[in-house]
Protein backbone atom coordinates (compact mmCIF):
# COMPACT_ATOMS: atom_id res chain seq x y z
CA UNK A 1 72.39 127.36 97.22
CA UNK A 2 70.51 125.45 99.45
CA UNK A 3 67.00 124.73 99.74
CA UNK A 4 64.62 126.33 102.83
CA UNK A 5 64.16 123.41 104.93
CA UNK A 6 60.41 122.07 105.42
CA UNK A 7 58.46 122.53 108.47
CA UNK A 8 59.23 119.17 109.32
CA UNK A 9 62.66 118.93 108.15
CA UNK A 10 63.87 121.77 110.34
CA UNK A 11 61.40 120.77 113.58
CA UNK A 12 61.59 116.96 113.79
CA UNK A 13 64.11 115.58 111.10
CA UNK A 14 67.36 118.13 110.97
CA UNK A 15 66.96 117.89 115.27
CA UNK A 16 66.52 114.12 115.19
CA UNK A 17 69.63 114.11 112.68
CA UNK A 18 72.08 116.41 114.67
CA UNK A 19 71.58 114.42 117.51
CA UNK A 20 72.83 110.66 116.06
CA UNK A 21 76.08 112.94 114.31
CA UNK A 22 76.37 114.38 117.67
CA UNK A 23 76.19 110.95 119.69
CA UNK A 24 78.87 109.54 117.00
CA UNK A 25 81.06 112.45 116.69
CA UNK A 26 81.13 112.17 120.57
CA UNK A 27 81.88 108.84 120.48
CA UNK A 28 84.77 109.09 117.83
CA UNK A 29 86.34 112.28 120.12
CA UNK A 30 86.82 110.40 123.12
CA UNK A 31 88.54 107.48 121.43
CA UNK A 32 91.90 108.02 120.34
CA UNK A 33 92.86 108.78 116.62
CA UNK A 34 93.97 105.44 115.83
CA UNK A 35 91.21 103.54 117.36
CA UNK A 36 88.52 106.00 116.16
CA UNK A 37 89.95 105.56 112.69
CA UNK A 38 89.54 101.76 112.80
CA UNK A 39 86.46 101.95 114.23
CA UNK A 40 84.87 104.04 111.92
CA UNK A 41 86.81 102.27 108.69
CA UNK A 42 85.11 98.82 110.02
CA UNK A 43 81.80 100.22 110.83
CA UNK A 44 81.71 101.65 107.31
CA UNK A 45 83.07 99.02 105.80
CA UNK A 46 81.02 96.23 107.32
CA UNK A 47 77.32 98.26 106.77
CA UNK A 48 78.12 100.14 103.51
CA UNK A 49 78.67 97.33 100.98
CA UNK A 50 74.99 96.14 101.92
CA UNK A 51 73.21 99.57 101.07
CA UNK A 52 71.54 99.65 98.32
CA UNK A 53 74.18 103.43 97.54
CA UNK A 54 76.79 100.96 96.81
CA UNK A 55 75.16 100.05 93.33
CA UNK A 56 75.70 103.13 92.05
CA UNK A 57 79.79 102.34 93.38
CA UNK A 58 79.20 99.15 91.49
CA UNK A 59 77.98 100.91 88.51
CA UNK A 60 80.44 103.81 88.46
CA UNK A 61 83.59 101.11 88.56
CA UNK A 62 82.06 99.00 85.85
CA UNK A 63 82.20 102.32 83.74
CA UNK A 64 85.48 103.17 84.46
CA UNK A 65 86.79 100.09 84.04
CA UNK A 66 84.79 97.98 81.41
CA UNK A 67 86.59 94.61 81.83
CA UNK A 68 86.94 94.62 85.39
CA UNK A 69 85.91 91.09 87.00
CA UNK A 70 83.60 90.98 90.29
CA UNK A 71 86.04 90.48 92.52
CA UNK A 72 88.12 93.30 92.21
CA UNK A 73 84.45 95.39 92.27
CA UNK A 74 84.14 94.23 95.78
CA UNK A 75 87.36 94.86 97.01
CA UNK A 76 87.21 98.81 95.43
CA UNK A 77 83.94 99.10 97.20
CA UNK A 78 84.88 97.21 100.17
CA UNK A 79 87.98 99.75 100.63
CA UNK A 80 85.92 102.88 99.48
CA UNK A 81 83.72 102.29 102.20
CA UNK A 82 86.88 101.70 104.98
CA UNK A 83 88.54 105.03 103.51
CA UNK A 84 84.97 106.98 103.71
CA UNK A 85 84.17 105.28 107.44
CA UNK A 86 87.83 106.39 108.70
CA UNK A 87 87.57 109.87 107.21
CA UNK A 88 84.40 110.42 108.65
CA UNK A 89 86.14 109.18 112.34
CA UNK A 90 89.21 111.14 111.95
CA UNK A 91 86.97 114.32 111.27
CA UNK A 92 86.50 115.15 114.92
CA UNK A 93 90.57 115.16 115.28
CA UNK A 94 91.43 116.97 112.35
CA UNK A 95 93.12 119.48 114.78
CA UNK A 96 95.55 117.04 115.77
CA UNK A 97 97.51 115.41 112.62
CA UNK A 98 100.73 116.96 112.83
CA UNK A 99 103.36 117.60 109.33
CA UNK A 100 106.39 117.54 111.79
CA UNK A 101 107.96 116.65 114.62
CA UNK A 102 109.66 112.46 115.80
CA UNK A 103 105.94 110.96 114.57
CA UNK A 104 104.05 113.37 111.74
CA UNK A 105 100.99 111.81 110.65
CA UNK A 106 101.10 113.48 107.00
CA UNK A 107 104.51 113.73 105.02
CA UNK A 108 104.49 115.51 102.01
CA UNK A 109 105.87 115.32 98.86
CA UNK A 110 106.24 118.33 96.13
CA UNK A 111 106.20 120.48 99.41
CA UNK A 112 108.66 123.06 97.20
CA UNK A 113 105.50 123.46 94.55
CA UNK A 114 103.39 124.49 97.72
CA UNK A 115 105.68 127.13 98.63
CA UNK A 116 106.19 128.64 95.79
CA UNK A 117 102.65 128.77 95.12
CA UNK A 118 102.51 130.85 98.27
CA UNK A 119 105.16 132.99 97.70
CA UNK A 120 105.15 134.13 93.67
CA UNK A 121 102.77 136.91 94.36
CA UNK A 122 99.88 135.94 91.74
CA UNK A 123 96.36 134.14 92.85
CA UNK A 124 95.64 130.80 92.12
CA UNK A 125 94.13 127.39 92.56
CA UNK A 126 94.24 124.10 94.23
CA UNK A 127 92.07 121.56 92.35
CA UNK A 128 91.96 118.38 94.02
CA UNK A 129 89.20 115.08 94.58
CA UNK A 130 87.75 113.36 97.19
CA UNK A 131 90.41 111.02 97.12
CA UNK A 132 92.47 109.96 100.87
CA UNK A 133 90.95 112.26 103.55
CA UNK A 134 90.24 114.93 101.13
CA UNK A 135 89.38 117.30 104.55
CA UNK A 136 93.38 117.73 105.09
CA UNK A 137 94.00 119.26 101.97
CA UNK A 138 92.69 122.84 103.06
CA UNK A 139 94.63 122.06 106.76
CA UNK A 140 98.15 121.23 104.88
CA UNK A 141 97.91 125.35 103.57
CA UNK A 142 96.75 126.53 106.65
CA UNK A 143 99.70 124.61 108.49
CA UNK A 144 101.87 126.46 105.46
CA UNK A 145 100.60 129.76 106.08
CA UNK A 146 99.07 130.00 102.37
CA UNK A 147 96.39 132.70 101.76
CA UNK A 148 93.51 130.20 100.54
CA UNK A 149 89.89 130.03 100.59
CA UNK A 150 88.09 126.67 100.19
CA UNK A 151 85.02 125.93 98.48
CA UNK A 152 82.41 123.32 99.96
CA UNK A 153 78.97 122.08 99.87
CA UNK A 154 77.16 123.10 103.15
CA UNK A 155 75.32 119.89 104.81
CA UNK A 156 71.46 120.28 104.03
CA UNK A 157 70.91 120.16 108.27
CA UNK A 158 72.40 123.43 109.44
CA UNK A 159 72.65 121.83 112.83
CA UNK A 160 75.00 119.34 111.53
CA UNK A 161 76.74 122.29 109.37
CA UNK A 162 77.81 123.31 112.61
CA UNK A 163 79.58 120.41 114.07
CA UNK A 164 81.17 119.94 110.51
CA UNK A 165 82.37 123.70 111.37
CA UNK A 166 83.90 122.43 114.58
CA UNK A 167 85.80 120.15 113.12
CA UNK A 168 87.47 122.23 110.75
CA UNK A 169 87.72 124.96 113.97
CA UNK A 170 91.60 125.90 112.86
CA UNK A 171 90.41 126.30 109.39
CA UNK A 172 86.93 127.43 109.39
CA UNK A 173 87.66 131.35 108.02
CA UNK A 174 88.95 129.88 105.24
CA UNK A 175 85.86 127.89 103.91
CA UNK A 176 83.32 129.17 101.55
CA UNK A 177 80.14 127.59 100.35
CA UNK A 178 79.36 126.55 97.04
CA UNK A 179 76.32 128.84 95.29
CA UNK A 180 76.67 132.53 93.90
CA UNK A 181 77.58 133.88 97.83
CA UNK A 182 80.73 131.65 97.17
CA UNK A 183 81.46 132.54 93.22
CA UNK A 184 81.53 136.19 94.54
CA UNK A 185 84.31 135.22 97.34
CA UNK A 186 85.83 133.19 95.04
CA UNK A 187 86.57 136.38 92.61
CA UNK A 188 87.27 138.38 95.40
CA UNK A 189 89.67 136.23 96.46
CA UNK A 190 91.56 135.75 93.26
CA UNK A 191 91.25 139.79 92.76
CA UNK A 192 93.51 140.15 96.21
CA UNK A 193 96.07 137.51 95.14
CA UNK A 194 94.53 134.94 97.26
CA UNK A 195 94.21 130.72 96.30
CA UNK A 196 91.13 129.06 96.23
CA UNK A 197 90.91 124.95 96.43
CA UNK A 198 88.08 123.66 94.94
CA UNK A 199 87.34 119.63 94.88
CA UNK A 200 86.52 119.27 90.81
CA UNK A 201 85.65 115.69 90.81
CA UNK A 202 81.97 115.81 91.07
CA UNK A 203 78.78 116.46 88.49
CA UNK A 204 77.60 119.90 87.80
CA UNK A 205 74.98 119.04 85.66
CA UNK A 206 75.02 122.77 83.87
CA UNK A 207 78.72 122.27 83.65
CA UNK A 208 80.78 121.45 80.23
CA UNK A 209 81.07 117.33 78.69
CA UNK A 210 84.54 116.56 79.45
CA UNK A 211 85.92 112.85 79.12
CA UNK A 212 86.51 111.18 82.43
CA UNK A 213 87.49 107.48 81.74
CA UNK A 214 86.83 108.15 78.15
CA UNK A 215 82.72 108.86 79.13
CA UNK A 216 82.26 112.85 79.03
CA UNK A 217 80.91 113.37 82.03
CA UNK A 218 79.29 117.12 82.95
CA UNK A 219 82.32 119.21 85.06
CA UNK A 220 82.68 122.28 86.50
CA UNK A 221 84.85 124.74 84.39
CA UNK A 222 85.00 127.92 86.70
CA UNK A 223 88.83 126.71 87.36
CA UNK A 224 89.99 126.41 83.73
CA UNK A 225 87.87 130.18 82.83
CA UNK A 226 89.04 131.92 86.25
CA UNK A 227 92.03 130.70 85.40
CA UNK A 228 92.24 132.30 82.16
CA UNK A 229 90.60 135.27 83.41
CA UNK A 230 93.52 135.86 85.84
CA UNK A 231 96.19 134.27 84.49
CA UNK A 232 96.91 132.17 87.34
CA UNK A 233 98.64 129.17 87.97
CA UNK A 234 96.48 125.66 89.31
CA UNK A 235 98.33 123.63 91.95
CA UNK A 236 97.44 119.37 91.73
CA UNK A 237 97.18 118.05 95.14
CA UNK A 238 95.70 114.72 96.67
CA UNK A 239 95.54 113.47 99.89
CA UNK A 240 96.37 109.63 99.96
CA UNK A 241 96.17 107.56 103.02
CA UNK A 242 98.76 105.27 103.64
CA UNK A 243 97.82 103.20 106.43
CA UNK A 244 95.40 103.58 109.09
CA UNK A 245 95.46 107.08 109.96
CA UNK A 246 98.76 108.31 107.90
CA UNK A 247 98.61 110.17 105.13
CA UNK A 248 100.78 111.26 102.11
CA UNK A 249 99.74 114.69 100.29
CA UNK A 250 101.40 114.73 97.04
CA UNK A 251 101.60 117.97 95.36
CA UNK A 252 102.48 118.43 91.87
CA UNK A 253 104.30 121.39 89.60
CA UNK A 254 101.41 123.92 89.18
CA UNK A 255 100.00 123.89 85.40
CA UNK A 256 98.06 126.67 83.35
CA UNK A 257 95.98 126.59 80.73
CA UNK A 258 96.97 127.32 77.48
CA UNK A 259 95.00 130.65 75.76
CA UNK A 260 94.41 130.75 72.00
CA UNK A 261 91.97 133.62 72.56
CA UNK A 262 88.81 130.74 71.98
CA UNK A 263 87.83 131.03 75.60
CA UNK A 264 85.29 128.22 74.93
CA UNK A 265 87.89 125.76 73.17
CA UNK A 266 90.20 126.72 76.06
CA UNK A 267 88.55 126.07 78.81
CA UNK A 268 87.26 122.31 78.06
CA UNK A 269 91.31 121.69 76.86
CA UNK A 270 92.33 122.68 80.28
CA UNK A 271 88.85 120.77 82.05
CA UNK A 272 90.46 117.87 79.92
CA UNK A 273 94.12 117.94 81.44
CA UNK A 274 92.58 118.09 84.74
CA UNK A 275 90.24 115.35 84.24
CA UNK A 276 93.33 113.54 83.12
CA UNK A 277 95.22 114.14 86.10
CA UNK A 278 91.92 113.14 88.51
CA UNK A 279 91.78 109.96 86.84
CA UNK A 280 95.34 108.81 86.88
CA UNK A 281 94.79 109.54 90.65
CA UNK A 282 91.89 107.22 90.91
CA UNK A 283 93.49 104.52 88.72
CA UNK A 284 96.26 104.18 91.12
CA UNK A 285 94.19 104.34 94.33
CA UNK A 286 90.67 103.31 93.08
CA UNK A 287 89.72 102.05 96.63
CA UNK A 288 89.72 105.77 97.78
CA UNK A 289 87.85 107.65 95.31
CA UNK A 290 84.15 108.61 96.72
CA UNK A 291 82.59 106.05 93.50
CA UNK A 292 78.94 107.04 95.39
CA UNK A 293 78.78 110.45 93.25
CA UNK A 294 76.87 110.83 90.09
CA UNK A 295 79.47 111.21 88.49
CA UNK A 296 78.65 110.09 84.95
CA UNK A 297 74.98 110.92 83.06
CA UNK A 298 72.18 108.37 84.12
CA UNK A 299 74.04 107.51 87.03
C-alpha cells in the first residue's frame, strides 16, 4: 500500500513530475519504435552509469559474482542501463509489437506450455523477473487469450500511474496492485480458475531467506504457499531482448511444488527452485537484469 502523498508532494512535486514523464513519453510516441528504442537505450545508457544508483548495480554484481574483474562490471551496468532506457522508450508503443504476421517483433518459444496453461482448467501462476522488457510478459497472455491478472507496484505519483495505465491501455483490466487490495484479487482470482503473473525477483523484507547466488536474500513466498493452497501449476517465463526492439519470450514446462504436509519446509523448497531458475536467467543475460533493486540485505 502506498503512502498518502504530502501536501507538497501532491501540489508541487507529483505535478512538476507528471509533466517531464509526460514531455518524454510524448517525445518517445511520436518517434518511431525503433528510433525511440535507441534513443531511450543511449540516453540511459550514457547518464545512468554516472548516478550515484549505479553503485548499488556495482555492488549487487560483485555479490553475485565474487571474482568478476572491473571490466566486465561496466559492461553489465553499461547494458543494464541500455535495456532499462529502451524499455522505458518502447513503453509508450507497447500496443504495437506484434507475435505474427511477415515481421513479428516477439517470437516465442515453449508457446505449447502457454497454451496448455490456458486450457487445463485449473488456476495458476506466471512467475517471472525484470529481465528483457519485463512489461510484455502480461501482453504475450493477453495476445493468447489467457485469463490472467498481473500484480504491480503502483508509481508513488498517481499522475504518472496514469500514463503508466495508458501504456498498458490493451491490458490495463488485467493489472492489480501490490498491497492487501491485490492479495484479495489475487485469491479471487485463483478461486475462479484464473492465472496470476507476479515478477518474484525483488526484496520483501518480511518475506522468507532464500539463497539467490548462494546469499539468502528475503523473497516473497505467496507463489510457492498459494500454490500449495490450490494445487496449481507455476508457468517460467522471461522476456529477453534480442536486438534493438525484438524480443524472445521463452516459456518453460510449468513446475509445482512438492507437498510433504510441512507447509513451512515446502514453501522455501519451492522459493528455492524458483530462485534457481531466476538466477540461471540472469547468469545468461546479466546485462538485463534490473541490478538497481535491493535485492540482497544491506544493499
Amino acid at each position: 500500500m502506498l503512502r498518502p502523498a504530502t501536501s507538497f508532494e501532491q501540489f508541487v512535486r507529483h505535478p512538476l513530475e507528471a509533466i517531464g514523464a509526460m514531455i518524454v513519453w510524448a517525445v518517445f510516441r511520436v518517434l518511431p519504435l525503433n528510433w525511440a528504442s535507441s534513443l531511450g537505450g543511449w540516453l540511459a545508457r550514457t547518464v545512468g552509469p554516472k548516478l550515484s544508483l549505479s553503485m548499488r548495480a556495482d555492488q549487487n554484481i560483485r555479490r553475485a559474482f565474487p571474482d568478476i574483474d572491473d571490466k566486465s562490471v561496466e559492461e553489465i551496468i553499461f547494458g543494464m542501463w541500455d535495456n532499462l532506457g529502451r524499455t522505458v522508450a518502447e513503453f509508450p508503443h507497447l500496443s504495437s509489437f506484434k507475435f505474427d504476421g511477415e515481421t513479428p517483433r516477439i517470437q516465442i518459444t515453449g508457446r505449447e506450455h502457454l497454451i496448455s496453461f490456458r486450457d487445463d482448467d485449473k488456476p495458476g501462476f506466471f512467475v517471472s523477473a525484470h529481465i528483457g522488457n519485463w512489461e510484455l510478459a502480461p501482453l504475450t497472455a493477453f495476445a493468447h487469450d489467457v485469463p490472467a491478472l498481473f500484480v504491480y507496484r503502483e508509481a508513488n505519483n498517481r499522475l504518472v500511474e496514469k500514463l503508466y495505465m495508458q501504456g498498458r491501455k490493451l491490458y490495463q483490466d488485467m493489472m492489480i496492485p501490490k498491497g492487501s487490495e491485490g492479495a484479495k484479487q489475487t485469491i479471487k482470482a485463483l478461486k475462479e480458475g484464473k492465472h496470476v503473473g507476479v515478477l518474484v525477483d525483488q526484496k520483501m523484507n518480511d518475506g522468507i531467506a532464500v539463497p539467490f547466488f548462494g546469499i539468502d536474500a528475503m523473497t516473497a513466498p505467496a507463489v510457492a504457499q498459494l500454490a500449495l493452497r490450490f494445487d496449481c501449476p507455476v508457468l517460467p517465463a522471461r522476456v529477453i531482448r534480442e536486438k534493438g526492439a525484438n524480443f524472445r519470450v521463452d516459456i518453460a514446462a510449468p513446475i509445482y511444488p512438492k507437498n510433504t504436509g510441512d507447509k513451512v519446509h515446502d514453501t522455501r523448497q519451492f522459493m528455492i527452485e524458483i530462485n534457481e531458475i531466476i538466477e540461471s536467467w540472469v547468469r545468461e543475460h546479466p546485462e538485463q537484469w534490473l541490478w538497481l533493486h535491493n535485492r540482497w540485505p544491506n544493499t
